[in-house]
N, C-alpha and C. Protein backbone atom coordinates (compact mmCIF):
# COMPACT_ATOMS: atom_id res chain seq x y z
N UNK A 1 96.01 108.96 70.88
CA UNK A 1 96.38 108.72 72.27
C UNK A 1 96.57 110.04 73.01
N UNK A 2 96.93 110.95 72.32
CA UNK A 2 97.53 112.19 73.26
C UNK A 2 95.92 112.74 73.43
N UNK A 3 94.89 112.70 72.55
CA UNK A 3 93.53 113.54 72.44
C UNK A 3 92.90 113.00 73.67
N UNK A 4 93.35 111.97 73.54
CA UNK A 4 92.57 111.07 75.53
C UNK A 4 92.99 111.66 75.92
N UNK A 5 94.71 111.35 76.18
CA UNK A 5 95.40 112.28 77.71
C UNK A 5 95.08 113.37 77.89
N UNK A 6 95.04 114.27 76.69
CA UNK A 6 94.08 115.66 76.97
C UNK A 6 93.23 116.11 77.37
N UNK A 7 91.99 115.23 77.15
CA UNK A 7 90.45 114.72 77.55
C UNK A 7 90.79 114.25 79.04
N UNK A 8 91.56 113.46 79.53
CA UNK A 8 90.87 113.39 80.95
C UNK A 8 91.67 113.76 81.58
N UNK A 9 93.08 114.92 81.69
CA UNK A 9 93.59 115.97 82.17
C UNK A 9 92.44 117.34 82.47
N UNK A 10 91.98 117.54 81.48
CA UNK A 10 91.07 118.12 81.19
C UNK A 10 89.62 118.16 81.92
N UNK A 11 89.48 116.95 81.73
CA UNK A 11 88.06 116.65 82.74
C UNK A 11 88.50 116.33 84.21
N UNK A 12 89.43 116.02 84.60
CA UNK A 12 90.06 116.10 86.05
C UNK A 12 90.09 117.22 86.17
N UNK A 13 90.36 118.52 85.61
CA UNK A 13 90.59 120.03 86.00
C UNK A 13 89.14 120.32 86.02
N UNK A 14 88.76 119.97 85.11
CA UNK A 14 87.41 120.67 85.35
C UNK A 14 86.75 120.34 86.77
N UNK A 15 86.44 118.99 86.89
CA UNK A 15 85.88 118.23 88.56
C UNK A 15 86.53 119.15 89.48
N UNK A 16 88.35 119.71 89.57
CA UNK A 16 88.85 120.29 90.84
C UNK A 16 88.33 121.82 90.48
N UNK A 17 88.66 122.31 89.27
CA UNK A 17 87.22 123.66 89.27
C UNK A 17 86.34 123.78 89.75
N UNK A 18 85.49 123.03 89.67
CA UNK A 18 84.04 123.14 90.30
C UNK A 18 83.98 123.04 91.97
N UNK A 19 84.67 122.21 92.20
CA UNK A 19 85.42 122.04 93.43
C UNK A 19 85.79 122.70 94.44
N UNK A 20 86.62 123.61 93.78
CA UNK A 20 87.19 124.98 93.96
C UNK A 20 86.25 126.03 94.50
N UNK A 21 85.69 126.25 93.31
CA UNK A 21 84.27 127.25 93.19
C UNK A 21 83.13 127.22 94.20
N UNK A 22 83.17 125.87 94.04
CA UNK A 22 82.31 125.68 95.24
C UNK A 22 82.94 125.65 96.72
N UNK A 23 84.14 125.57 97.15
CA UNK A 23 84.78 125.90 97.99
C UNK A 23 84.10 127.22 98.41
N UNK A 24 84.87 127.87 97.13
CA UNK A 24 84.89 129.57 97.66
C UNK A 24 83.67 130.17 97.70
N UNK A 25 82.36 129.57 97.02
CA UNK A 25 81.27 129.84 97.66
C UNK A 25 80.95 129.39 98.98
N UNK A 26 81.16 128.45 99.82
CA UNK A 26 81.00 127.79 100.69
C UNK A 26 82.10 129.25 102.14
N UNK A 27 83.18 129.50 101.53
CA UNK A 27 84.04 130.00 102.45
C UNK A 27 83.29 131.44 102.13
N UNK A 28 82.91 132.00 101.31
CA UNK A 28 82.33 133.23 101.01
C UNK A 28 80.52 133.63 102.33
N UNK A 29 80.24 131.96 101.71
CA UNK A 29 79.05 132.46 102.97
C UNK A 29 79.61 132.43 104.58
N UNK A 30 80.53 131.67 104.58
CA UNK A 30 80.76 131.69 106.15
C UNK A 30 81.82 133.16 106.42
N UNK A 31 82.49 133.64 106.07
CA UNK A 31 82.63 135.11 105.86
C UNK A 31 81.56 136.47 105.99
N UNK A 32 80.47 136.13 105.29
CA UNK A 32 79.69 137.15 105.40
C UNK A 32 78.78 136.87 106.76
N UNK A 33 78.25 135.26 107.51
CA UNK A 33 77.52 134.93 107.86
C UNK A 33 78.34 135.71 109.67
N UNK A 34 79.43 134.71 109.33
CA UNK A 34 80.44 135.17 110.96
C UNK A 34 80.52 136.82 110.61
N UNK A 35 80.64 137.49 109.82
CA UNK A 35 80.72 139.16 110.15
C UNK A 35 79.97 139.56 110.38
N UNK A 36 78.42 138.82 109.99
CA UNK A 36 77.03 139.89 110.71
C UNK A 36 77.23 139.11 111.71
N UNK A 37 77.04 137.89 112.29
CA UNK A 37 77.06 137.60 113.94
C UNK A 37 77.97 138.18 114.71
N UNK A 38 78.86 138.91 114.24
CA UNK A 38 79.88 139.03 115.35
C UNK A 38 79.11 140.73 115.44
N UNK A 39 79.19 141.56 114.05
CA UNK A 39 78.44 142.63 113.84
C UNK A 39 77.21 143.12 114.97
N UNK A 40 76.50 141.66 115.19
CA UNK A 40 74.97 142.30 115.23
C UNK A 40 74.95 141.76 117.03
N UNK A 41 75.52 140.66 117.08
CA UNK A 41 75.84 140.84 118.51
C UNK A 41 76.66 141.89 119.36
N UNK A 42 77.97 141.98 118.92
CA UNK A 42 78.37 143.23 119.55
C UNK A 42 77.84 144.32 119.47
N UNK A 43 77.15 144.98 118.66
CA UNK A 43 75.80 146.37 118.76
C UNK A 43 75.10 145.83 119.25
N UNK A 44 74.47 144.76 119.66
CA UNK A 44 73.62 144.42 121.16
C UNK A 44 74.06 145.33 122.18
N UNK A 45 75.58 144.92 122.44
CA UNK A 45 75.95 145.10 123.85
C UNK A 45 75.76 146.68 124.13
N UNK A 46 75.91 147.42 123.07
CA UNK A 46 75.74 148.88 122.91
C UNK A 46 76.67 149.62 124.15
N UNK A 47 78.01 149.00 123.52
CA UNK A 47 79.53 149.25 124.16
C UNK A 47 79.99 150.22 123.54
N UNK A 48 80.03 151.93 123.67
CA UNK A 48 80.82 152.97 123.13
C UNK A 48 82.47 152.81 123.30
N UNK A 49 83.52 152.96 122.76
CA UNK A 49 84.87 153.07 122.82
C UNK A 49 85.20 154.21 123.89
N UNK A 50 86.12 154.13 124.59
CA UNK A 50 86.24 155.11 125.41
C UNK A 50 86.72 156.19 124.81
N UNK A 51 86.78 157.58 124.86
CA UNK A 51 87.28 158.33 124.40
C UNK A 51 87.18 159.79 125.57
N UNK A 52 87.93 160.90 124.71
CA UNK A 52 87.62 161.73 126.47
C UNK A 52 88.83 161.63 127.57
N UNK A 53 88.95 161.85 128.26
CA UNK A 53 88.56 161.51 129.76
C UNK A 53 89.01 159.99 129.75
N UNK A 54 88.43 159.41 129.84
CA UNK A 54 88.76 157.75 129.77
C UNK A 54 89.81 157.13 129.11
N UNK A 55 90.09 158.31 127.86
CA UNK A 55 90.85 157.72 127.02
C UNK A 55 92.44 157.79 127.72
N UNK A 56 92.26 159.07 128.46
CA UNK A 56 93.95 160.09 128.68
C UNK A 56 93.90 159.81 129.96
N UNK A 57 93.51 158.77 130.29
CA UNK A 57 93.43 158.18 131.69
C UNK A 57 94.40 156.68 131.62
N UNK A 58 94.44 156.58 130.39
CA UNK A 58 95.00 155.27 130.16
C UNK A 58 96.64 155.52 130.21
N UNK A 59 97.24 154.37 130.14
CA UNK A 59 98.79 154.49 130.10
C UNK A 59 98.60 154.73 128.34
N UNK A 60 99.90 155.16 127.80
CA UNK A 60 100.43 155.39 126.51
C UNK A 60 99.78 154.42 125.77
N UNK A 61 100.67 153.04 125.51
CA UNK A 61 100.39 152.06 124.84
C UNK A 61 98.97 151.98 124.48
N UNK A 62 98.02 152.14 125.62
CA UNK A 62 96.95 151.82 125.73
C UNK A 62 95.91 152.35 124.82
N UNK A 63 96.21 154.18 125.30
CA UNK A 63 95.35 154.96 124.62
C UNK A 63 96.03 154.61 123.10
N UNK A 64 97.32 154.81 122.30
CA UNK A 64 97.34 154.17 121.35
C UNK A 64 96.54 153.57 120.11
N UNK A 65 96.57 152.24 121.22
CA UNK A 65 95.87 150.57 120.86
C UNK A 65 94.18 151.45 120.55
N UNK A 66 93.77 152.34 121.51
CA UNK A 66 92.36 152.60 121.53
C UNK A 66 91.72 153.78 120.61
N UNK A 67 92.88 154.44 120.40
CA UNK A 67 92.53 155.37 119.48
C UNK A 67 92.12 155.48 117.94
N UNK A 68 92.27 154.75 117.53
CA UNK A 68 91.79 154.44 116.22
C UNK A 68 89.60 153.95 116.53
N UNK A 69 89.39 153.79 117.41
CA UNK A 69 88.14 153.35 117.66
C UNK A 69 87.20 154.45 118.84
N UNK A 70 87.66 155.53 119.40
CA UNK A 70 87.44 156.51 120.19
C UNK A 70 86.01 156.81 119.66
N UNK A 71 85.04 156.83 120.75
CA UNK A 71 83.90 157.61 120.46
C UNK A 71 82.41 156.49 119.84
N UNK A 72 83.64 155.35 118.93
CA UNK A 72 82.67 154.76 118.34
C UNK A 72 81.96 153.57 118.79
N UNK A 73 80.68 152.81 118.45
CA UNK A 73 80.15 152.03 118.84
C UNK A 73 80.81 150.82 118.28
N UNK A 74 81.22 149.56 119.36
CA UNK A 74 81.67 148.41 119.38
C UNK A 74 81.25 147.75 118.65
N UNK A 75 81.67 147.21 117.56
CA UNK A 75 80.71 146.12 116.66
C UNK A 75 82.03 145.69 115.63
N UNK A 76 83.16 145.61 116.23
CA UNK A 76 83.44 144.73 115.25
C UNK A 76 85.00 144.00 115.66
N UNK A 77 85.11 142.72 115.54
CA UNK A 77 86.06 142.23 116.03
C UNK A 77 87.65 142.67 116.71
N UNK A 78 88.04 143.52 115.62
CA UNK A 78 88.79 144.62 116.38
C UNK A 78 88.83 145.32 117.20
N UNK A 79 87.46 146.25 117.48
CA UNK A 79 87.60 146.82 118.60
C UNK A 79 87.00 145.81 120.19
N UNK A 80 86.70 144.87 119.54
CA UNK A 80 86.20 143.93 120.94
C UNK A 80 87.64 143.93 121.21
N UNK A 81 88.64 143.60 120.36
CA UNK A 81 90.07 142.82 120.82
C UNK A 81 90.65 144.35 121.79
N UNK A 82 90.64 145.12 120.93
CA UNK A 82 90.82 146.31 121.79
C UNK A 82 90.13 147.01 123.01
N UNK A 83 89.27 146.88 123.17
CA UNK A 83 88.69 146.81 124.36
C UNK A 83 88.82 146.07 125.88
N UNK A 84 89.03 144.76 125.33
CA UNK A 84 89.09 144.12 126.24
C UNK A 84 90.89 143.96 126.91
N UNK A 85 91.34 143.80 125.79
CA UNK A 85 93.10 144.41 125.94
C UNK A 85 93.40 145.72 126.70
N UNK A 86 93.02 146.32 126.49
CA UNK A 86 93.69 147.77 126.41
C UNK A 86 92.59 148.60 127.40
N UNK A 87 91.59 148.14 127.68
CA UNK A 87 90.74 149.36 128.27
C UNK A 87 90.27 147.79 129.82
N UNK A 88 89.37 146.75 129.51
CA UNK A 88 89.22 146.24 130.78
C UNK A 88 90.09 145.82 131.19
N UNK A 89 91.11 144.99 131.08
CA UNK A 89 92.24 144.48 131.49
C UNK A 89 93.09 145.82 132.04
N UNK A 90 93.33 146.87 131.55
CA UNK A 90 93.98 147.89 132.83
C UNK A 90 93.34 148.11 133.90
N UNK A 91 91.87 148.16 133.93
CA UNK A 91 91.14 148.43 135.13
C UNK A 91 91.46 147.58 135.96
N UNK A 92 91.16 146.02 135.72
CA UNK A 92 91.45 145.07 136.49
C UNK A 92 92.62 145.15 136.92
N UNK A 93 93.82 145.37 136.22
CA UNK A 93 94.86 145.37 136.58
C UNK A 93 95.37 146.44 138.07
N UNK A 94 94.48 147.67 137.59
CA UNK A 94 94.95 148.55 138.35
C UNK A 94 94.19 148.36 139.54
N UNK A 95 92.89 147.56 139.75
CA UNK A 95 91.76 147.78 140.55
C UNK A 95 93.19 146.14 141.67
N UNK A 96 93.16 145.14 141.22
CA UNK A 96 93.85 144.33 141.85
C UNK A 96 95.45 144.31 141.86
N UNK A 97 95.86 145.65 141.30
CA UNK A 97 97.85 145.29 141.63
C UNK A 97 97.91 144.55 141.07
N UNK A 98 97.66 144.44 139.95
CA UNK A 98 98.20 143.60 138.96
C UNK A 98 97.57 141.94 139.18
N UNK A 99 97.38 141.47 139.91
CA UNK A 99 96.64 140.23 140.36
C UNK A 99 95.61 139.31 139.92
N UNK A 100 96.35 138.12 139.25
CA UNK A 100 94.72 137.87 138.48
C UNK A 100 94.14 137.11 139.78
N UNK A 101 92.78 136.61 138.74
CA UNK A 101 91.74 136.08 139.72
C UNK A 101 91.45 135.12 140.50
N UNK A 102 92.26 134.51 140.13
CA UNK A 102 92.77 133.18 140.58
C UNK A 102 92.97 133.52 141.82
N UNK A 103 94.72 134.41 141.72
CA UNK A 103 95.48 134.58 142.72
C UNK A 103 93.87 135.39 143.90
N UNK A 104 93.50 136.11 143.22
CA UNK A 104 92.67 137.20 144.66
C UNK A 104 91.50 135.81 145.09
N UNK A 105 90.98 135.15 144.39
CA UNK A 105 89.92 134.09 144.88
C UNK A 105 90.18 133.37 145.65
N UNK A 106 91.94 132.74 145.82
CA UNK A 106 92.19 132.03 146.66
C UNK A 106 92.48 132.53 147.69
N UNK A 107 93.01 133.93 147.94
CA UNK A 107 92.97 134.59 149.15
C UNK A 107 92.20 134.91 149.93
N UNK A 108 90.51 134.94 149.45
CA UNK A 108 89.40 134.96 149.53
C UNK A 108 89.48 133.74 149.98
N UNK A 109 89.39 132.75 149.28
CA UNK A 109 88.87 131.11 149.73
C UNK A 109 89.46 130.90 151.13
N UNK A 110 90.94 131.51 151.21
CA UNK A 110 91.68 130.79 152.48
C UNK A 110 90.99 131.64 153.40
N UNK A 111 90.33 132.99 153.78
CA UNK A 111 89.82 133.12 154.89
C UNK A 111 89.08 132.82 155.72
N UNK A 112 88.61 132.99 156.87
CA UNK A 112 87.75 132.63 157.69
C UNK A 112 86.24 133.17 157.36
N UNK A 113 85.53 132.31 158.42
CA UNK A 113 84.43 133.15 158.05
C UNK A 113 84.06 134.57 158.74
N UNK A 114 84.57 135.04 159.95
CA UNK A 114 84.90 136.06 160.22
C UNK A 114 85.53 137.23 159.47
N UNK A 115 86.54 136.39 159.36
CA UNK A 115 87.90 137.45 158.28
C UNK A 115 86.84 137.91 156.95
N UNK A 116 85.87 137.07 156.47
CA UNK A 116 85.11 137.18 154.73
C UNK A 116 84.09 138.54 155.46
N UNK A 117 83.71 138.50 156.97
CA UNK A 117 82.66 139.43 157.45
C UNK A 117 83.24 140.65 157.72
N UNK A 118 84.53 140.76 158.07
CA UNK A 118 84.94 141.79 157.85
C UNK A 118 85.21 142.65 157.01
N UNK A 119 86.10 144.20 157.25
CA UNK A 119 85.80 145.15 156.12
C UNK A 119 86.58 144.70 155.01
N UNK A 120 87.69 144.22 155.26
CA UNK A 120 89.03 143.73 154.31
C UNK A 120 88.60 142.99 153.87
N UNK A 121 87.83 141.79 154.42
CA UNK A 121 87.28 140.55 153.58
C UNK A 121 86.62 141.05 152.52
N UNK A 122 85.48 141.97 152.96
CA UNK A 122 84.00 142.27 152.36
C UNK A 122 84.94 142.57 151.13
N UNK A 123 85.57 144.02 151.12
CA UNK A 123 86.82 144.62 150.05
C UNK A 123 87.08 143.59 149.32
N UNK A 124 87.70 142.47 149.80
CA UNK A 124 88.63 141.50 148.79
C UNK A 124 87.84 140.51 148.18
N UNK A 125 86.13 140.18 148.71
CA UNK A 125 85.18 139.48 147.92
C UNK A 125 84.80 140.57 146.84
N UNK A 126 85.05 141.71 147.25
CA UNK A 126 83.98 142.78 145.89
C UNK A 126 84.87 142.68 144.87
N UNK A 127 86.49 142.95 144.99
CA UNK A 127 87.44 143.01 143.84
C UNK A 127 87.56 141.23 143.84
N UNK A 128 86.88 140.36 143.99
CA UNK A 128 86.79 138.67 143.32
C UNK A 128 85.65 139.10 142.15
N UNK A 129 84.68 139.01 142.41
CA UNK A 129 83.63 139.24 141.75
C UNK A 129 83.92 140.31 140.74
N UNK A 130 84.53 141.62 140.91
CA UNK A 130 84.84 142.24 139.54
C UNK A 130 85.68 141.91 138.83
N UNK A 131 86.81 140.76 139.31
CA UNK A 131 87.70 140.69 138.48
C UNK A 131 87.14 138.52 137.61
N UNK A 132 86.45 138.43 137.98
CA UNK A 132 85.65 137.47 137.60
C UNK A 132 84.64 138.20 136.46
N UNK A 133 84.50 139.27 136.84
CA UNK A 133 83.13 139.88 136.04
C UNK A 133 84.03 140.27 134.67
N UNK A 134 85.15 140.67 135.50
CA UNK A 134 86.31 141.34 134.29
C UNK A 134 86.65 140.52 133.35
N UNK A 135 86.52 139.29 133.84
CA UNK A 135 87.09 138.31 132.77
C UNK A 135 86.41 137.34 132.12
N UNK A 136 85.28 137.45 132.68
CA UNK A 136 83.97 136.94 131.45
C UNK A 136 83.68 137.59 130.61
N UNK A 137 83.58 138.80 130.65
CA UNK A 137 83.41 139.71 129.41
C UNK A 137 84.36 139.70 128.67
N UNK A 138 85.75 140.00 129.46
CA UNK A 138 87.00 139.93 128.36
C UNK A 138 87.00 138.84 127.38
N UNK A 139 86.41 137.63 128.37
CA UNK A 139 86.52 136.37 127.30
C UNK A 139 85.43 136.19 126.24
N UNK A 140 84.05 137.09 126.61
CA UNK A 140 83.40 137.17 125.49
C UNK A 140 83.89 137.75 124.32
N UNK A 141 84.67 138.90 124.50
CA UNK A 141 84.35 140.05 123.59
C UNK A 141 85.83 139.31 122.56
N UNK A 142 86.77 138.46 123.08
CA UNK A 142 87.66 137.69 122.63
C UNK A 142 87.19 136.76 121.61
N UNK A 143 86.55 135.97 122.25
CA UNK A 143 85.83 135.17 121.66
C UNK A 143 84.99 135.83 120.30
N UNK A 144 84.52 136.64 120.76
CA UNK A 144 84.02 137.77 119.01
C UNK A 144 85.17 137.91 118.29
N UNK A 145 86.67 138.46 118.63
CA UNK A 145 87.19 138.48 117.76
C UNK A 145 88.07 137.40 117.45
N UNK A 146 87.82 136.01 118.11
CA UNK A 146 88.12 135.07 117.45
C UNK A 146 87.42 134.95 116.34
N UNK A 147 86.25 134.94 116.32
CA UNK A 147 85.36 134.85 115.38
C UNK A 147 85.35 135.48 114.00
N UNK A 148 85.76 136.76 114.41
CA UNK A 148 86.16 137.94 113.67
C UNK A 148 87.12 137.35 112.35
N UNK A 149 87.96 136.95 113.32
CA UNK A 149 89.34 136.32 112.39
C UNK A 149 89.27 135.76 111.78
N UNK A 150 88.65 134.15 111.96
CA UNK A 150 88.37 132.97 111.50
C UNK A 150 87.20 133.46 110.06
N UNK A 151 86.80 134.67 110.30
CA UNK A 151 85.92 135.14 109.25
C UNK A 151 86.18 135.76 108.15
N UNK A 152 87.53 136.56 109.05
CA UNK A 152 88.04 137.20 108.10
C UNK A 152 89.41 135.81 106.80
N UNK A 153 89.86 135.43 107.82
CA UNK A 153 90.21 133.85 107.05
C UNK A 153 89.55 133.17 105.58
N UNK A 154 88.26 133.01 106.65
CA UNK A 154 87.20 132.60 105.28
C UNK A 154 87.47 133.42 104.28
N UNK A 155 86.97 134.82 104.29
CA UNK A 155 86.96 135.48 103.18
C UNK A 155 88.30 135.07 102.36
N UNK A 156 89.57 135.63 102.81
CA UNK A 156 90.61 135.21 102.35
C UNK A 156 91.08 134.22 101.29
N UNK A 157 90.53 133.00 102.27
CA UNK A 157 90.14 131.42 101.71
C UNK A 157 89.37 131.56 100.58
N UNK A 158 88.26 132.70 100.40
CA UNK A 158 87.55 131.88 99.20
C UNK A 158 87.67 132.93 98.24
N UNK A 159 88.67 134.24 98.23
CA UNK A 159 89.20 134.63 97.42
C UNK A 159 90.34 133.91 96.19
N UNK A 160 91.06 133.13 97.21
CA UNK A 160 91.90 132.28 96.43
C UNK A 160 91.19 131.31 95.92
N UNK A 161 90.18 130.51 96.39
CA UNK A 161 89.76 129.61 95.85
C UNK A 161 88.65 129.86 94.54
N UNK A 162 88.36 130.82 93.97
CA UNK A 162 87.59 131.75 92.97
C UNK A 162 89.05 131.95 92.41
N UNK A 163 89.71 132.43 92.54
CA UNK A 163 90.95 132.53 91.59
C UNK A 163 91.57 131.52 90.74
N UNK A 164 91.70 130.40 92.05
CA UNK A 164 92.49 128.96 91.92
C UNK A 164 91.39 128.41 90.56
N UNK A 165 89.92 128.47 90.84
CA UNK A 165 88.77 127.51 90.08
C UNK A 165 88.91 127.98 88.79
N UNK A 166 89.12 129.65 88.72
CA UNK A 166 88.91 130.43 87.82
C UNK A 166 90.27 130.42 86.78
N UNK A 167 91.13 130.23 86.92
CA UNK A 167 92.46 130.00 86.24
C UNK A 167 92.68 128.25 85.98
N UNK A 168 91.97 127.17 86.56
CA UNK A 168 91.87 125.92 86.02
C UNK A 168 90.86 125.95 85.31
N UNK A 169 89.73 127.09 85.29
CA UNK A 169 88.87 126.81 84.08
C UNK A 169 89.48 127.21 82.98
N UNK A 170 90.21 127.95 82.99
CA UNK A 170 90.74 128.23 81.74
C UNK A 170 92.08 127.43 81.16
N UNK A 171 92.51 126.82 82.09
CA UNK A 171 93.35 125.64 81.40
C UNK A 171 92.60 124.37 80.74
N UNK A 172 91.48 124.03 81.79
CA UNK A 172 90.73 123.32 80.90
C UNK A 172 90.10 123.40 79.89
N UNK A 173 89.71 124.98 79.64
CA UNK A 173 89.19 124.95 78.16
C UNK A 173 90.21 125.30 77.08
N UNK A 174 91.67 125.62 77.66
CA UNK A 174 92.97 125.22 76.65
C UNK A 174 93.11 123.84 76.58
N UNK A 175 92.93 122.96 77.63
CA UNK A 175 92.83 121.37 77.49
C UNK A 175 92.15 120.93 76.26
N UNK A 176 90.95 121.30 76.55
CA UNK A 176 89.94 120.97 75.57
C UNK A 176 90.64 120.84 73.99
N UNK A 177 90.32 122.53 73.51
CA UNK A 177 91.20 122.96 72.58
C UNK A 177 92.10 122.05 72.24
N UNK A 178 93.12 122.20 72.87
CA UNK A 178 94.35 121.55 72.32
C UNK A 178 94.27 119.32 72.04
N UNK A 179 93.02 119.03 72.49
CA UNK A 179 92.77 118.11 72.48
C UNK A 179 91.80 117.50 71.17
N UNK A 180 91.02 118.69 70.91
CA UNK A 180 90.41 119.14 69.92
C UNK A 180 91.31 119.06 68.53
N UNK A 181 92.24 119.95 69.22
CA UNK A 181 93.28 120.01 67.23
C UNK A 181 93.90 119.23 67.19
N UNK A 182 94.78 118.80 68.09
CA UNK A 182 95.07 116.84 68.01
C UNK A 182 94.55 115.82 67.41
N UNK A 183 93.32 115.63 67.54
CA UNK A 183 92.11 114.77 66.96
C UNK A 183 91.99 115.68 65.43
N UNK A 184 91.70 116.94 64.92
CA UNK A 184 92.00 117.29 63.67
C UNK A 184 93.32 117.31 62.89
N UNK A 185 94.27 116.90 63.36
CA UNK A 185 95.57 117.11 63.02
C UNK A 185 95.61 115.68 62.80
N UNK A 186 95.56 114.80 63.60
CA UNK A 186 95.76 113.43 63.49
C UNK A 186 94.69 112.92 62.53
N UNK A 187 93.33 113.28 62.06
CA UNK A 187 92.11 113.09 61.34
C UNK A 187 93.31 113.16 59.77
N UNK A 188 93.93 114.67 59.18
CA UNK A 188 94.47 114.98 58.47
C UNK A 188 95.50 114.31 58.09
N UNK A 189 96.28 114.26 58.81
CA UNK A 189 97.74 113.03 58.72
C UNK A 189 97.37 111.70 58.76
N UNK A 190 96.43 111.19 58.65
CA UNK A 190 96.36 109.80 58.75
C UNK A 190 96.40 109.39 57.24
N UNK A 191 97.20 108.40 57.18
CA UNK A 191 97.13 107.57 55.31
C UNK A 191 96.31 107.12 55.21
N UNK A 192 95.88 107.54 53.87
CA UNK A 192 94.64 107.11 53.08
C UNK A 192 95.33 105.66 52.37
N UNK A 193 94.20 104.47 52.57
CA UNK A 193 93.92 103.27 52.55
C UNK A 193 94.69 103.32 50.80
N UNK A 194 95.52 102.47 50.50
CA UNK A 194 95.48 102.25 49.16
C UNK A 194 94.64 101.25 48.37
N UNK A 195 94.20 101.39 47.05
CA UNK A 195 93.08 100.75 46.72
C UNK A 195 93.52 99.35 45.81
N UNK A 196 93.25 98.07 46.28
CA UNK A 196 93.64 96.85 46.21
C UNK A 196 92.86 96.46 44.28
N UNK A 197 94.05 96.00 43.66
CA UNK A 197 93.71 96.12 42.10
C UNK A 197 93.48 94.44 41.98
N UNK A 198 92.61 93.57 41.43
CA UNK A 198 92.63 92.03 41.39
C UNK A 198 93.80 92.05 40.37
């Protein structure tokens, strides 16, 4: 009885092994797959990090956040996050007083059509449109390092799950084993039949 319970403890570990394994192959390709897309799109954009000049132009925090990436070409979820944090979002900030886009579009929307032909108008349609422009990109380059994350996750994910598969394979083949000498142990101890005399 115990050589069963062993046997299909055993073969249940094994099924969530494989399981496992195949998990972490599964989380392993989507890891490598999301790091070249995020990789090979952002070196599209052929976005240098600011550095220089650009950099010591920034408030404290900023240059900071940016310095670890100075000089270099954009390609990887981090520095999208940093970029768009720390380097477009001050422009915008500084270009509109702090103002998001919302707020400047509707100030825009409420004018006349005169007031939009004028110089102030013309001014306050150009900073709509950059700060619209500002924030599609921001939300792209976000969106990469969402991606980034969720990738870096995966990997994570299918580290443990190669571990997890890899340490129930080896209980199952102590399962085995021990299910194995049970069945020889019990083979050994069993009484031999006594032999019936007429």
């Amino acid at each position: 009885m115990r050589s069963a319970f062993d046997k299909l403890i055993s073969w249940t570990g094994l099924a969530l092994s494989l399981t496992l394994l195949a998990a972490g192959g599964l989380l392993l390709w989507a890891n490598v797959f999301i790091g070249n897309q995020v990789h090979d799109q952002l070196s599209m954009q052929d976005i240098t990090m600011p550095s220089g000049e650009a950099l010591s132009s920034l408030p404290e925090a900023d240059q900071k956040a940016l310095e670890p990436y100075a000089g270099s070409t954009m390609d990887t979820g981090a520095e999208a996050k940093a970029y768009a944090d720390h380097y477009i979002l001050v422009h915008m900030n500084e270009a509109s007083d702090n103002q998001t886009y919302s707020e400047v579009s509707g100030q825009y929307l409420a004018l006349s059509d005169e007031e939009k032909a004028s110089a102030e108008g013309q001014a306050l349609g150009q900073l709509r449109q950059t700060l619209f422009m500002g924030n599609t990109l921001r939300g792209l380059l976000l969106y990469g390092y969402a991606f980034a994350t969720i990738g870096t996750i995966a990997g994570i994910a299918s580290i443990v799950a190669f571990g997890a598969g890899a340490i129930l394979l080896v209980l199952v083949a102590l399962g085995f084993w021990h299910a194995r000498r049970v069945e020889h142990t019990a083979e050994r101890t069993a009484p031999v039949g006594v032999p019936q005399h007429a």
